[in-house]
Protein backbone atom coordinates (compact mmCIF):
# COMPACT_ATOMS: atom_id res chain seq x y z
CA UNK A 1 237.44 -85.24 -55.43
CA UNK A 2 236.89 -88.41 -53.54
CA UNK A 3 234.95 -86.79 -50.96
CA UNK A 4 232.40 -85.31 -53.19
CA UNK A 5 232.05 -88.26 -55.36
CA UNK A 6 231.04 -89.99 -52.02
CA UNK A 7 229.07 -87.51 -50.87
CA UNK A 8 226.98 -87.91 -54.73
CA UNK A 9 226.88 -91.48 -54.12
CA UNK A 10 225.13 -91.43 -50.62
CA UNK A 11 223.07 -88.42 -51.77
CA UNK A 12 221.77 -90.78 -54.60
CA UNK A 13 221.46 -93.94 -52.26
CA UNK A 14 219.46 -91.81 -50.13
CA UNK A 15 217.41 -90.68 -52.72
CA UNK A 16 217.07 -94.53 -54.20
CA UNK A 17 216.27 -95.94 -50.69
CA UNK A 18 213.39 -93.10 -49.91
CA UNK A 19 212.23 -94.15 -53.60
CA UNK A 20 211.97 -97.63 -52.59
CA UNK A 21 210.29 -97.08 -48.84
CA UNK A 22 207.82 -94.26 -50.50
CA UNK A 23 206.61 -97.19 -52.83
CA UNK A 24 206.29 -99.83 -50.11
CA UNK A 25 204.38 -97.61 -48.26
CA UNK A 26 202.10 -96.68 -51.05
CA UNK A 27 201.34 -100.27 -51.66
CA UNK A 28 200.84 -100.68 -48.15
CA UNK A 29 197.90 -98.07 -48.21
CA UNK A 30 196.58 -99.18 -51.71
CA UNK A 31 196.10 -103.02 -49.83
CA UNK A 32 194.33 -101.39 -46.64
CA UNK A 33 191.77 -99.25 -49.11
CA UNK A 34 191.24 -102.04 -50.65
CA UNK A 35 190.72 -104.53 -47.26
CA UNK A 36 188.25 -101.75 -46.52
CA UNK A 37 186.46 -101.08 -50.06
CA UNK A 38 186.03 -104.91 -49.96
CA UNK A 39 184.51 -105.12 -45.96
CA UNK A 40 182.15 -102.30 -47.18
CA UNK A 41 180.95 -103.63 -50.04
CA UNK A 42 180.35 -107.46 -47.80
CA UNK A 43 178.53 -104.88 -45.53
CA UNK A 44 176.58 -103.32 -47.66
CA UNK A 45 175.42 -106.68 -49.57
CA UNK A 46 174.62 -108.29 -46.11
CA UNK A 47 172.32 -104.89 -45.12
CA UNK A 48 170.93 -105.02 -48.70
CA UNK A 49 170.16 -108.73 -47.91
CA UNK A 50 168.71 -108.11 -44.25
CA UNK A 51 166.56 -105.42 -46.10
CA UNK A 52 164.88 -107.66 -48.34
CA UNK A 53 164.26 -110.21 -45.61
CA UNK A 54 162.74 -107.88 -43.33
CA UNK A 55 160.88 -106.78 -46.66
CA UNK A 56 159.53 -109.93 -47.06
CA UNK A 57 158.74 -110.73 -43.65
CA UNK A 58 156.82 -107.41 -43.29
CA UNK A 59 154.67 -108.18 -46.62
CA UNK A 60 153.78 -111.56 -45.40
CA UNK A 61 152.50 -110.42 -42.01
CA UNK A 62 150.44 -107.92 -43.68
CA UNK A 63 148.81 -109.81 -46.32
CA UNK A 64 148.16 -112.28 -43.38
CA UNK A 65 146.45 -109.53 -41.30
CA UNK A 66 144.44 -108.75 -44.23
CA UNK A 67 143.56 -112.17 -45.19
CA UNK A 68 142.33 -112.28 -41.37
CA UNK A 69 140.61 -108.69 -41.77
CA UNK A 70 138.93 -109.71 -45.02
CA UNK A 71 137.79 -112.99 -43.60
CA UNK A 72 136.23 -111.26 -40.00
CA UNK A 73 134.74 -108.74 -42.80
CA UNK A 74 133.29 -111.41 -44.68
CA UNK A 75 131.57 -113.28 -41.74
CA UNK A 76 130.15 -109.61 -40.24
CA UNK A 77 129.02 -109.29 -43.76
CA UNK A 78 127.03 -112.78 -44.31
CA UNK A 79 125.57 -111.97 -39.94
CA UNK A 80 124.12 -108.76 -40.99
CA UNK A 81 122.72 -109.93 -44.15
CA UNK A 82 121.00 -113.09 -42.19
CA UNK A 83 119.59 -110.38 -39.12
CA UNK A 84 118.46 -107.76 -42.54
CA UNK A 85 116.49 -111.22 -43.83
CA UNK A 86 115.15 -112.26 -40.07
CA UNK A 87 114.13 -108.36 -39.62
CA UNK A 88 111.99 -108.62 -43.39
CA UNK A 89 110.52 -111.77 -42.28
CA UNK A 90 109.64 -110.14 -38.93
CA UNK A 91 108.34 -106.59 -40.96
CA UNK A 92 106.20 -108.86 -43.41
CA UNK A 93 104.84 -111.28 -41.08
CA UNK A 94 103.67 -107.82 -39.31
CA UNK A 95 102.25 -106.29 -42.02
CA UNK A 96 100.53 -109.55 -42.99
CA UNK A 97 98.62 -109.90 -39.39
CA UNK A 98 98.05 -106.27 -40.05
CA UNK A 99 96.03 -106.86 -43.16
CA UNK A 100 94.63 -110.49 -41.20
CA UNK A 101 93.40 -107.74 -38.06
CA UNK A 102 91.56 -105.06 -40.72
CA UNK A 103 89.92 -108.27 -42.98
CA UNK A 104 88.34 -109.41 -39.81
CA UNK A 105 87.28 -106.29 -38.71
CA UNK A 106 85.48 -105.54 -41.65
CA UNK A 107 84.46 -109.14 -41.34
CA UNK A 108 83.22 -108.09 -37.43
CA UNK A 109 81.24 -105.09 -39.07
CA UNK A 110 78.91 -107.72 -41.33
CA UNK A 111 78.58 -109.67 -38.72
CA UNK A 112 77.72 -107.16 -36.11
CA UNK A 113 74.85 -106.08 -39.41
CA UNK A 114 73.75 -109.35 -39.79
CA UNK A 115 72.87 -109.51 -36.45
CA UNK A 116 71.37 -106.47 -36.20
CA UNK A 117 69.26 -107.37 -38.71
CA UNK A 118 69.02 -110.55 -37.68
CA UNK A 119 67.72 -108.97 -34.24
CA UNK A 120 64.53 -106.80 -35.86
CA UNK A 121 63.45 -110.19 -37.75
CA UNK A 122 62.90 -111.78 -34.50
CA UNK A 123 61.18 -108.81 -32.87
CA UNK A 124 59.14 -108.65 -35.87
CA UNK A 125 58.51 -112.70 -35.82
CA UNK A 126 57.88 -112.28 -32.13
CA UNK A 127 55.37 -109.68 -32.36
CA UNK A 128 53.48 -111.60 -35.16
CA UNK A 129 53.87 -114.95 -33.05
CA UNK A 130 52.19 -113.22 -30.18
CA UNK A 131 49.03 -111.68 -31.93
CA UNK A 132 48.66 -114.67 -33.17
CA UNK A 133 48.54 -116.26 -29.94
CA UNK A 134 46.57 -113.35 -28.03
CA UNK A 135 44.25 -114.32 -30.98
CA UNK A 136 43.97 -117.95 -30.91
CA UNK A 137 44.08 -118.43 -26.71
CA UNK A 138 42.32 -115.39 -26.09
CA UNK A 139 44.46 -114.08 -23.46
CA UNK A 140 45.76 -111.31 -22.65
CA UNK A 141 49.21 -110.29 -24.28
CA UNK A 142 50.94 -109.43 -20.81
CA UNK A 143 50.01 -113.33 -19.31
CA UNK A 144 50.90 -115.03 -22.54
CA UNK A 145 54.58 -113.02 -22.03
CA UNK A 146 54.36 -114.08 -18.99
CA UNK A 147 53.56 -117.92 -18.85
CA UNK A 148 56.07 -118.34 -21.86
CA UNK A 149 58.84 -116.53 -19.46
CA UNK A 150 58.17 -118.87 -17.09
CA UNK A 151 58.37 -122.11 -18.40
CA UNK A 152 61.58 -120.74 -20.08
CA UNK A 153 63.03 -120.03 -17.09
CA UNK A 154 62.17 -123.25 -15.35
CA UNK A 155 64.13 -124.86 -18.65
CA UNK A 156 67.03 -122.52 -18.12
CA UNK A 157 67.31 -123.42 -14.73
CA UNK A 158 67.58 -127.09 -15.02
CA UNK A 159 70.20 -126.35 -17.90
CA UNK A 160 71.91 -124.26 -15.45
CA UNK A 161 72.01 -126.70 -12.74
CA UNK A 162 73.50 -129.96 -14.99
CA UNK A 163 75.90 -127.26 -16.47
CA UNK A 164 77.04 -125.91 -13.00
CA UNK A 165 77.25 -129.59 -11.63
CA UNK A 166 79.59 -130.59 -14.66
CA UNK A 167 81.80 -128.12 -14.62
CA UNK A 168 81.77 -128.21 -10.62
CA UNK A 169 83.42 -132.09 -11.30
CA UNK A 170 85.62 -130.60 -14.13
CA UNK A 171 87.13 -128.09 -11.82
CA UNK A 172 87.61 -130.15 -8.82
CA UNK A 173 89.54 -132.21 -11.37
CA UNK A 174 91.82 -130.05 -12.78
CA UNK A 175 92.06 -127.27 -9.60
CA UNK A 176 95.32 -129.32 -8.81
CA UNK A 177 96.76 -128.62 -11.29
CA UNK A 178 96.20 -125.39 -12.26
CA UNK A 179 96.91 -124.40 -8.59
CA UNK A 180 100.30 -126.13 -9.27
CA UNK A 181 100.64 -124.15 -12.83
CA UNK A 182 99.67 -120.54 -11.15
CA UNK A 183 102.19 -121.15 -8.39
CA UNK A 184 105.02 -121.91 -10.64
CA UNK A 185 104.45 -118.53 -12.96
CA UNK A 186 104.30 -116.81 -9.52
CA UNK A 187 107.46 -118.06 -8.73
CA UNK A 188 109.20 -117.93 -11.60
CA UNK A 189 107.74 -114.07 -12.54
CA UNK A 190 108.32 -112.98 -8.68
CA UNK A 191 111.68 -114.50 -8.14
CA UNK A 192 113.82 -112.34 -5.92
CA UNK A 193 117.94 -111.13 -6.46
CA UNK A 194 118.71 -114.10 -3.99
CA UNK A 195 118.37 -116.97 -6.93
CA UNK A 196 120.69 -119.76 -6.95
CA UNK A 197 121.86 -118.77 -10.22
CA UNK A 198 122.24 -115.58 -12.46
CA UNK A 199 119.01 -115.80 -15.49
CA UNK A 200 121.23 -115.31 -17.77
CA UNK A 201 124.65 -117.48 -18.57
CA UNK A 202 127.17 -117.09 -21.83
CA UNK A 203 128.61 -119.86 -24.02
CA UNK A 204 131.80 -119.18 -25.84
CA UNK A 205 131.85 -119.62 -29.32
CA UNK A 206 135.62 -119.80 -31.54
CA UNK A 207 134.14 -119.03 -34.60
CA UNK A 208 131.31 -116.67 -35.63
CA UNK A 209 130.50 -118.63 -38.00
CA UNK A 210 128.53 -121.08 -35.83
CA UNK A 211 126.73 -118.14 -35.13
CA UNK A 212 124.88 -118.02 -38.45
CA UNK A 213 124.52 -121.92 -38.65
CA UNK A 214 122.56 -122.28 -35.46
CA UNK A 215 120.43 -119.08 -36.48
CA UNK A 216 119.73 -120.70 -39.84
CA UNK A 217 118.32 -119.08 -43.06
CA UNK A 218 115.74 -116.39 -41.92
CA UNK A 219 116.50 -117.33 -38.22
CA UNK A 220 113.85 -120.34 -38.41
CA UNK A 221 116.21 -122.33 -36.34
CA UNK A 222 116.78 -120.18 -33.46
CA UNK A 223 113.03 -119.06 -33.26
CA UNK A 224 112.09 -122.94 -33.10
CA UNK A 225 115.12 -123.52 -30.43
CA UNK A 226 113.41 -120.81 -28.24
CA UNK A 227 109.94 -121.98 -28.47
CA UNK A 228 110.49 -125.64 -28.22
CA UNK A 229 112.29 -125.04 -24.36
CA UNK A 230 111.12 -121.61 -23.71
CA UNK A 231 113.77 -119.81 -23.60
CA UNK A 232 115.21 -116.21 -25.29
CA UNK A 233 118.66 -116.85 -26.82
CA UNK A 234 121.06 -113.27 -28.03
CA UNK A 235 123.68 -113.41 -29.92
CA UNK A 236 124.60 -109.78 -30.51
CA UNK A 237 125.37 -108.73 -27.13
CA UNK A 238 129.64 -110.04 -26.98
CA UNK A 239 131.59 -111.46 -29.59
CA UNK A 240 132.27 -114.94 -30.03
CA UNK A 241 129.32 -115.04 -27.37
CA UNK A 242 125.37 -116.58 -26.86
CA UNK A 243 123.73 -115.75 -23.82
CA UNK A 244 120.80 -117.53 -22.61
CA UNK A 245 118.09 -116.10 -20.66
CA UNK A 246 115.42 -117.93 -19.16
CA UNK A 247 112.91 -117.86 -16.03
CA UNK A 248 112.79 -121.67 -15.99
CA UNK A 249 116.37 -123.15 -14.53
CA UNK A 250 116.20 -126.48 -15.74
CA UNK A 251 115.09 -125.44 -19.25
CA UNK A 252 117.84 -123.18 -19.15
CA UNK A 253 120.01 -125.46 -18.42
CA UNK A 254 119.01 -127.81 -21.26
CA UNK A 255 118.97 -125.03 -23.33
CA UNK A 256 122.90 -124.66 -22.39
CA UNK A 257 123.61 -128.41 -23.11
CA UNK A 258 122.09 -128.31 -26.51
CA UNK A 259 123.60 -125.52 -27.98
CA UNK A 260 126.98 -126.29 -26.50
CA UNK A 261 126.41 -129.27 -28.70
CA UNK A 262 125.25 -127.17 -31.83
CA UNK A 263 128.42 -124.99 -31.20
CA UNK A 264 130.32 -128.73 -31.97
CA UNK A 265 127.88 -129.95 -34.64
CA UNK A 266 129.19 -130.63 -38.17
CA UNK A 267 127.35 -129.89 -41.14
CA UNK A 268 123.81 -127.62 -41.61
CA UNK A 269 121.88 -127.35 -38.77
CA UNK A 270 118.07 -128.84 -39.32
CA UNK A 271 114.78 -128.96 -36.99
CA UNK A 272 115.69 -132.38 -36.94
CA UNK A 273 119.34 -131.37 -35.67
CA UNK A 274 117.57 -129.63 -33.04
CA UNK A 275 114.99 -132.16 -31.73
CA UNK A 276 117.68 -134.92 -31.68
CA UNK A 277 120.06 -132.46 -29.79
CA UNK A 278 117.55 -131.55 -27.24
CA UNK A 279 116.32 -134.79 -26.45
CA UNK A 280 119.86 -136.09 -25.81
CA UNK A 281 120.31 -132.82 -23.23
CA UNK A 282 117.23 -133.27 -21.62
CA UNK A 283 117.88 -137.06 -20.77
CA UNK A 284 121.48 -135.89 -19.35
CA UNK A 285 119.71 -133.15 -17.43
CA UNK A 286 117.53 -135.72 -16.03
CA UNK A 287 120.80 -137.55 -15.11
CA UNK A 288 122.14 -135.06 -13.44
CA UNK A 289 119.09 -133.90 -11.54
CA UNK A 290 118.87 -137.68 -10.36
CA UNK A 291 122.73 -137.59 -9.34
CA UNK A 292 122.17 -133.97 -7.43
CA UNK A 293 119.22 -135.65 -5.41
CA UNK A 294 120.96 -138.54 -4.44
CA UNK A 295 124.35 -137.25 -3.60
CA UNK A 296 122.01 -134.67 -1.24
CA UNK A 297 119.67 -138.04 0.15
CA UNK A 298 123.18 -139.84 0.72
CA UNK A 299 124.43 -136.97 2.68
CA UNK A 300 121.76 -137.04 5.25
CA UNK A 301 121.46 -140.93 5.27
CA UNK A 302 118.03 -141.25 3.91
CA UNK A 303 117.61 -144.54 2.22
CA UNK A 304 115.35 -146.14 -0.84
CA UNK A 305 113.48 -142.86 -1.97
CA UNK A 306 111.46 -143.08 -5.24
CA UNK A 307 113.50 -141.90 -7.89
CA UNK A 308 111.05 -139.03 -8.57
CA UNK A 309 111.24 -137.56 -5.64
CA UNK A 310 115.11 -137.77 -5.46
CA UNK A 311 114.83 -135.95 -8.82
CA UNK A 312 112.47 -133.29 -7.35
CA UNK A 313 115.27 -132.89 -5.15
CA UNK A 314 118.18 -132.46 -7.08
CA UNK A 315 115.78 -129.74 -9.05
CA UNK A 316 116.14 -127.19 -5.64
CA UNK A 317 120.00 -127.03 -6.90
CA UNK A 318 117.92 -124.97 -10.11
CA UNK A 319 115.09 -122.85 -7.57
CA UNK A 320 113.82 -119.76 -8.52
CA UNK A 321 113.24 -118.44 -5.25
């Protein structure tokens, strides 16, 4: 009887101690789900987080890039709209020397009337003049022509002679320097490929904005920028580019100078602007050529040269042929 009642005792201890190490096992496992429910959760707030950075990150970059777009847009836009004014200008100023060209040749055709009729009055005052005088002289009509021929001849002839003497004196005077003019267009039209220097050069430009200020409101700036040195400026060809073309070097040259200074300017860009900014270039171009002759006069140990010549010198480093 002992024996069983210890064998129901140890059966129930058993039973009590599984009951017990079943529970502490359970609450083991209940803490490790719930060490990993609370890591997930941390993990998924910190990816939810990340998400909304990179979010944010991503919509600040591309309203940037569109800012930039709308801004590039907006300068293309106000270009455009300045070469549409500069091409009316251009189409009316046509049509206007169009209408100039057909008033003056109707204005050529009245004349050309006029002096047609002009023409048979003095054939008909001619003929009248010369019965008159076959009449009074008694004459005959072919030696009254004749003597009147003659004596206007002898006049045109001494006309001739002071006119051909004068202008004899005139061209001796100015031969020089038209010699000097029609050998400088030779030059400068014939130039060959072996030129110091390429007839065109670039200037960068950050903004193309700048652009439109040195064109100016229906390009009146650039046109009097060309015409005042003589030179053809583009500003389509590259972007964030103006290229300068010229035959003449040294006005290209200025030409570079000044609008490198334009690029800089502040505020609108005037005529005035423009005469100020080319005077100041073309007294530093005179610098320079003066510094290129006489670093080239030093070299070969010539001494007290008139400064004229020494910038004649320095102007070779700018030849056209």
């Amino acid at each position: 009887m002992e024996i069983v009642l210890n064998i129901i005792i140890g059966i129930v201890a058993l039973l009590i101690g599984g009951a017990v190490g079943y529970g502490q096992l359970y609450k083991r496992k209940q803490a490790g789900l719930e060490k990993k429910r609370e890591k997930a959760i941390t993990l998924m707030q910190e990816s939810e987080a990340q998400a909304e950075t990179i979010k944010k990150e991503a919509t600040a970059r591309a309203e940037k890039l569109k800012s930039e777009i709308d801004k590039s847009l907006e300068i293309n836009k106000r270009l455009i709209e300045q070469m549409e004014a500069s091409l009316a200008n251009k189409e009316l100023a046509v049509k206007k020397q169009e209408e100039k060209a057909s008033q003056l040749k109707l204005r050529l055709a009245e004349i050309e009337e006029e002096i047609s009729a002009k023409e048979t009055q003095i054939k008909q005052l001619d003929k009248k003049h010369t019965e008159a005088l076959v009449e009074k002289s008694g004459k005959k009509e072919d030696t009254i022509k004749k003597e009147i021929l003659d004596r206007y001849e002898k006049e045109l002839t001494q006309d001739n002679a002071q006119k051909l003497a004068t202008l004899t004196e005139q061209i001796k005077e100015r031969a020089p320097r038209t010699a000097q003019k029609v050998i400088i267009n030779a030059i400068q039209r014939l130039c060959s490929p072996t030129s110091v220097e390429p007839k065109v050069i670039t200037i960068n430009v950050e903004r193309d904005i700048m652009k439109g200020k040195i064109v100016g409101k229906d390009a009146q700036n650039i046109s009097y920028f060309e015409e005042l040195l003589g030179v053809g400026v583009i500003f389509n060809d590259l972007p964030n580019t103006i290229s300068i073309s010229a035959f003449n070097l040294v006005n290209r040259r200025i030409a570079q100078k000044a609008l490198e200074k334009l690029v800089e300017a502040r505020g609108d860009i005037t005529k005035k602007t423009i005469d100020e900014t080319v005077e100041r270039s073309k007294k530093e171009m005179d610098k320079e050529l003066f510094d290129i002759g006489k670093n080239m006069v030093d070299k070969i140990g010539l001494k007290n040269l008139d400064p004229e010549l020494i910038r004649t010198i320095g102007r070779l480093q700018f030849r056209t042929s």
